[in-house]
N, C-alpha and C. Protein backbone atom coordinates (compact mmCIF):
# COMPACT_ATOMS: atom_id res chain seq x y z
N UNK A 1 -16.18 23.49 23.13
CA UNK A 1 -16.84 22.36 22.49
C UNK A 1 -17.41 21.46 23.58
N UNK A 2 -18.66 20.78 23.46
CA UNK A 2 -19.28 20.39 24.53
C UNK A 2 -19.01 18.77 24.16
N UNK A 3 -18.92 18.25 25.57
CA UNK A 3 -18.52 16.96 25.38
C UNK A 3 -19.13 16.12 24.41
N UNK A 4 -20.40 16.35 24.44
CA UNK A 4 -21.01 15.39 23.04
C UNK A 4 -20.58 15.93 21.81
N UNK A 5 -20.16 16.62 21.45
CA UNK A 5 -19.78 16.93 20.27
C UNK A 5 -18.69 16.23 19.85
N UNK A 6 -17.47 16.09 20.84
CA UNK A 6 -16.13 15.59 21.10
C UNK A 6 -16.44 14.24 20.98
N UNK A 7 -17.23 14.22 21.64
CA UNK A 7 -17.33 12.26 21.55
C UNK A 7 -17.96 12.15 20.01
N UNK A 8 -18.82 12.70 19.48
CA UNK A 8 -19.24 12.67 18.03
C UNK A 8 -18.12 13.14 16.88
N UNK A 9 -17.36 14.34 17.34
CA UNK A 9 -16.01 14.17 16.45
C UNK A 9 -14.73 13.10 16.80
N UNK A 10 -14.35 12.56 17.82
CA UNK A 10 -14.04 11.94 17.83
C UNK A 10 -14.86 10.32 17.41
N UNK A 11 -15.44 9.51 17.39
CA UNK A 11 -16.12 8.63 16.75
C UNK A 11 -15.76 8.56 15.33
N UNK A 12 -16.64 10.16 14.76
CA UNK A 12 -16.38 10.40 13.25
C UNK A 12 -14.65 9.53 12.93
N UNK A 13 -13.81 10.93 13.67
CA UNK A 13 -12.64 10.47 12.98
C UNK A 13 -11.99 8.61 13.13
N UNK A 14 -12.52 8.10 14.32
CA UNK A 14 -12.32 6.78 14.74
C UNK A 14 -12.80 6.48 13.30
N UNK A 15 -14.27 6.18 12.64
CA UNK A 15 -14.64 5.77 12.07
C UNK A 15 -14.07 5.80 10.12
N UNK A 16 -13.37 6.75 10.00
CA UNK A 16 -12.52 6.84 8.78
C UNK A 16 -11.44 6.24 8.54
N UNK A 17 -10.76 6.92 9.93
CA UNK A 17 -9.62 5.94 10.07
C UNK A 17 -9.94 3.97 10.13
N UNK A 18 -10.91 3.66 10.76
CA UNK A 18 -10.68 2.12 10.28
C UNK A 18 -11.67 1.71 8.81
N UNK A 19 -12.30 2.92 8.13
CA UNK A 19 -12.32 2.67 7.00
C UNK A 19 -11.17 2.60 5.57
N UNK A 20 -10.27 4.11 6.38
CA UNK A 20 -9.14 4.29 5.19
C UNK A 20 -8.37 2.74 5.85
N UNK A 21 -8.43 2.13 6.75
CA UNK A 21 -7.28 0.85 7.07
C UNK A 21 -8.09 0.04 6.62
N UNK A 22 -9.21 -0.18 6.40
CA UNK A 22 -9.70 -1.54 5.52
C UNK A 22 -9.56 -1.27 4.05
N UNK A 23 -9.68 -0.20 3.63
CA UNK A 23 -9.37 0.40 2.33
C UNK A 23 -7.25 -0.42 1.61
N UNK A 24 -6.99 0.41 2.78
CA UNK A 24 -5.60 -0.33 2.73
C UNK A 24 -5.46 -1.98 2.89
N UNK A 25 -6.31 -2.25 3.27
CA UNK A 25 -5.84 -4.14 3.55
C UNK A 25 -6.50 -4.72 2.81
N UNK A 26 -6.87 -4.11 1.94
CA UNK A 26 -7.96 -4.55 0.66
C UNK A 26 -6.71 -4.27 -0.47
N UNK A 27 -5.85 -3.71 -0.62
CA UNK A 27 -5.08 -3.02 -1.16
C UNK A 27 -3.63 -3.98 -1.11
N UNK A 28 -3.26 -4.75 -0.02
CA UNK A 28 -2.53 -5.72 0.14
C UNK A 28 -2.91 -6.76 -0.36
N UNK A 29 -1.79 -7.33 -1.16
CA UNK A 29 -1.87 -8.54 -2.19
C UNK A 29 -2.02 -9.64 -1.26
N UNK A 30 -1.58 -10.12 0.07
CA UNK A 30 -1.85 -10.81 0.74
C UNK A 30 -2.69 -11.18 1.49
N UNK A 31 -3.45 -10.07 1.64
CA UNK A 31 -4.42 -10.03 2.56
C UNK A 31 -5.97 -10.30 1.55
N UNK A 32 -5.75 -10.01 0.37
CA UNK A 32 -6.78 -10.17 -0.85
C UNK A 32 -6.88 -12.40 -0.93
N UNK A 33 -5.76 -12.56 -0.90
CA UNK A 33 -5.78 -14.16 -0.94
C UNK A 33 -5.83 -14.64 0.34
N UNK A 34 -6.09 -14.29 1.37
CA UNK A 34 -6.06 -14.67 2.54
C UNK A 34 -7.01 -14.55 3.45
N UNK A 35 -8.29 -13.69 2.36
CA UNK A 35 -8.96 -13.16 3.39
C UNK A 35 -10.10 -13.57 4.07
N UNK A 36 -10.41 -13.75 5.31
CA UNK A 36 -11.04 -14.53 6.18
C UNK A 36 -11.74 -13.33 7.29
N UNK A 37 -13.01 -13.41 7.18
CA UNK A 37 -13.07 -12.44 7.95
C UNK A 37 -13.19 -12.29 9.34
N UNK A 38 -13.03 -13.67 9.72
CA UNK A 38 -12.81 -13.75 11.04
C UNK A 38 -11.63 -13.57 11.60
N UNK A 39 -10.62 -13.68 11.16
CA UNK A 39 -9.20 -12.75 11.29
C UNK A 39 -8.87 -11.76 11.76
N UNK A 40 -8.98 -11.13 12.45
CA UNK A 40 -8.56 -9.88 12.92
C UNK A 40 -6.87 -9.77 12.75
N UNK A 41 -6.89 -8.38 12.03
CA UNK A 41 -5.48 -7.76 11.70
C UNK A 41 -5.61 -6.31 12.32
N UNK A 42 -4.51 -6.71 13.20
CA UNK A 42 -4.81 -5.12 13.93
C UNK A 42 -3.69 -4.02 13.05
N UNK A 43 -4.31 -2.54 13.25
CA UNK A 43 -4.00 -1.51 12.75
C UNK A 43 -2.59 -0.96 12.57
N UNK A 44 -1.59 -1.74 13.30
CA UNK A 44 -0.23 -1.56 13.09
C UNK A 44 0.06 -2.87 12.22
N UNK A 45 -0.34 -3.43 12.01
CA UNK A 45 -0.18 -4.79 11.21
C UNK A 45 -0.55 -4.48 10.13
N UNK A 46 -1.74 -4.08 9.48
CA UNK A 46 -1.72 -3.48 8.54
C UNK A 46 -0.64 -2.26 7.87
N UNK A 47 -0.57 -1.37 8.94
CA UNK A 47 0.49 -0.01 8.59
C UNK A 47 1.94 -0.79 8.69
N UNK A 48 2.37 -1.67 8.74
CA UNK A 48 3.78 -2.12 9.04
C UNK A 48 3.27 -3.17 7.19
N UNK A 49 2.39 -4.23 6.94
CA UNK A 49 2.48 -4.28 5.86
C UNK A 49 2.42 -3.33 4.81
N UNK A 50 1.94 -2.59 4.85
CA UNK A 50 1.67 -1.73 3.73
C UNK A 50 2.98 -0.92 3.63
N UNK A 51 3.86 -0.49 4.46
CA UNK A 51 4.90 0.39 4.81
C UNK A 51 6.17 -0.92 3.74
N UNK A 52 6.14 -2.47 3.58
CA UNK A 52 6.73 -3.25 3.45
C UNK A 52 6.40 -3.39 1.75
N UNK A 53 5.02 -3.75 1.78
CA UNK A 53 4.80 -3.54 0.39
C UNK A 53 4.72 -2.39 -0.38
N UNK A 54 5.24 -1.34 -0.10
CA UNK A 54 5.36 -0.06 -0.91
C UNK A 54 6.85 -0.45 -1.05
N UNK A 55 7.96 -0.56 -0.60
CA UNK A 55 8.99 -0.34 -0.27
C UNK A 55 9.53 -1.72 -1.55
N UNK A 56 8.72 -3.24 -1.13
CA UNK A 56 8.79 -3.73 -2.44
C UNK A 56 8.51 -3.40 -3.42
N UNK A 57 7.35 -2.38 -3.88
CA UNK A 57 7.15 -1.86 -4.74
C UNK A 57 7.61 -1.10 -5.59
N UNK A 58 8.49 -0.04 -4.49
CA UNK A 58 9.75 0.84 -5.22
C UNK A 58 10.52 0.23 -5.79
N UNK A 59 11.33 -0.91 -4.71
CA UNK A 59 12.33 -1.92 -5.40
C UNK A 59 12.24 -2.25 -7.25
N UNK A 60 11.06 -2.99 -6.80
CA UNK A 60 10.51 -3.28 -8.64
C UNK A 60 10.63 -2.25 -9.45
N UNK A 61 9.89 -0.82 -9.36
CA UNK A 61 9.94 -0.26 -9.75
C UNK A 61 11.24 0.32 -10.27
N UNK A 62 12.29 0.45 -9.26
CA UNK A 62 13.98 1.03 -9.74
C UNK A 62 14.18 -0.11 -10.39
N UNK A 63 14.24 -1.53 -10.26
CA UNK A 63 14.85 -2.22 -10.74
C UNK A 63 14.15 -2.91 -12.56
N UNK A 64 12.96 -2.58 -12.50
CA UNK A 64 12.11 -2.36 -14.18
C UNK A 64 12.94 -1.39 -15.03
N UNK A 65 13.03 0.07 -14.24
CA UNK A 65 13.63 1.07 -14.41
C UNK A 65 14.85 0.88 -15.61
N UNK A 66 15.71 0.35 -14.41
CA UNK A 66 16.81 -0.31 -14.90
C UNK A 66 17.38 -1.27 -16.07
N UNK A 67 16.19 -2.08 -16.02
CA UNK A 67 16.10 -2.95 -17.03
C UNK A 67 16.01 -2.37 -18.46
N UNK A 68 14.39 -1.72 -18.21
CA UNK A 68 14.04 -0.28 -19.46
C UNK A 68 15.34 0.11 -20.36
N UNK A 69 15.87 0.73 -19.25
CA UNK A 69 17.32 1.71 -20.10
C UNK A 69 18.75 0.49 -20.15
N UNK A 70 18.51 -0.60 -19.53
CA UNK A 70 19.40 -1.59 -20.53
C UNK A 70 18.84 -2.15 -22.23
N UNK A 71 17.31 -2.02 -22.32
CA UNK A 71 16.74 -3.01 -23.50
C UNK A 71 17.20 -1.45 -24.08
N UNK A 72 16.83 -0.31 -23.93
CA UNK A 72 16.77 0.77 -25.16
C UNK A 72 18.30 0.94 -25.37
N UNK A 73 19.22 0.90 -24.34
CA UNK A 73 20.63 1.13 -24.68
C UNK A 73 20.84 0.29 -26.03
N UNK A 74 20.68 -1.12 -25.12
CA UNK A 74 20.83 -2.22 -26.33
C UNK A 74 20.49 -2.10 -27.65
N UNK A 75 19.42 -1.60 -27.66
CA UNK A 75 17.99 -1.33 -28.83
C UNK A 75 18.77 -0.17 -29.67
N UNK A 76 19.24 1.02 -29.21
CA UNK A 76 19.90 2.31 -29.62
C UNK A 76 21.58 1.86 -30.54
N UNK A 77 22.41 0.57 -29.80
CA UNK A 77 23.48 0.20 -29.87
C UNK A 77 23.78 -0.73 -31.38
N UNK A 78 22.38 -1.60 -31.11
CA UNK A 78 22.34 -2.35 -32.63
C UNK A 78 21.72 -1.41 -33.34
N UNK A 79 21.16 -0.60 -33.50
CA UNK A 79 20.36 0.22 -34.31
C UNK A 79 22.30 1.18 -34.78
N UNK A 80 22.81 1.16 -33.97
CA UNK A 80 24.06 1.58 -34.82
C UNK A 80 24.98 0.84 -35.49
N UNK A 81 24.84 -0.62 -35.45
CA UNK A 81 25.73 -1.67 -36.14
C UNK A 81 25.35 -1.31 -37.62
């Protein structure tokens, strides 16, 4: 592969990658109310939020979960009174 090519595939992939990371920080609830575009958020800052807000996300998610199969227990329990 001849060096210009390399420098043109490399570029390419440079260039996705800080599209899929603006994609992602568009995607952060914080960064949507905050956003200034003179700010610079560098690329581990982004991947360390997003890694934080998924992880809250699960949380909610098990803990909705949870909730769910307390209202139907409940729901199932008087439905036998």
């Amino acid at each position: 592969m001849s060096g210009r090519r390399k420098f043109r595939t490399s570029k390419f992939r440079e260039s996705k990658i800080n599209d899929l990371l603006l994609m992602l920080k568009a995607l952060l609830p914080q960064q949507n109310q905050t956003s200034d575009s003179r700010v610079s958020v560098s690329m581990m800052q982004i991947i360390k939020e997003t890694c934080s807000h998924i992880s809250m996300l699960q949380k909610e998610v098990k803990e909705l979960g949870e909730r769910v199969a307390e209202l139907v227990n409940s729901a199932y329990t008087s439905d036998l009174d």
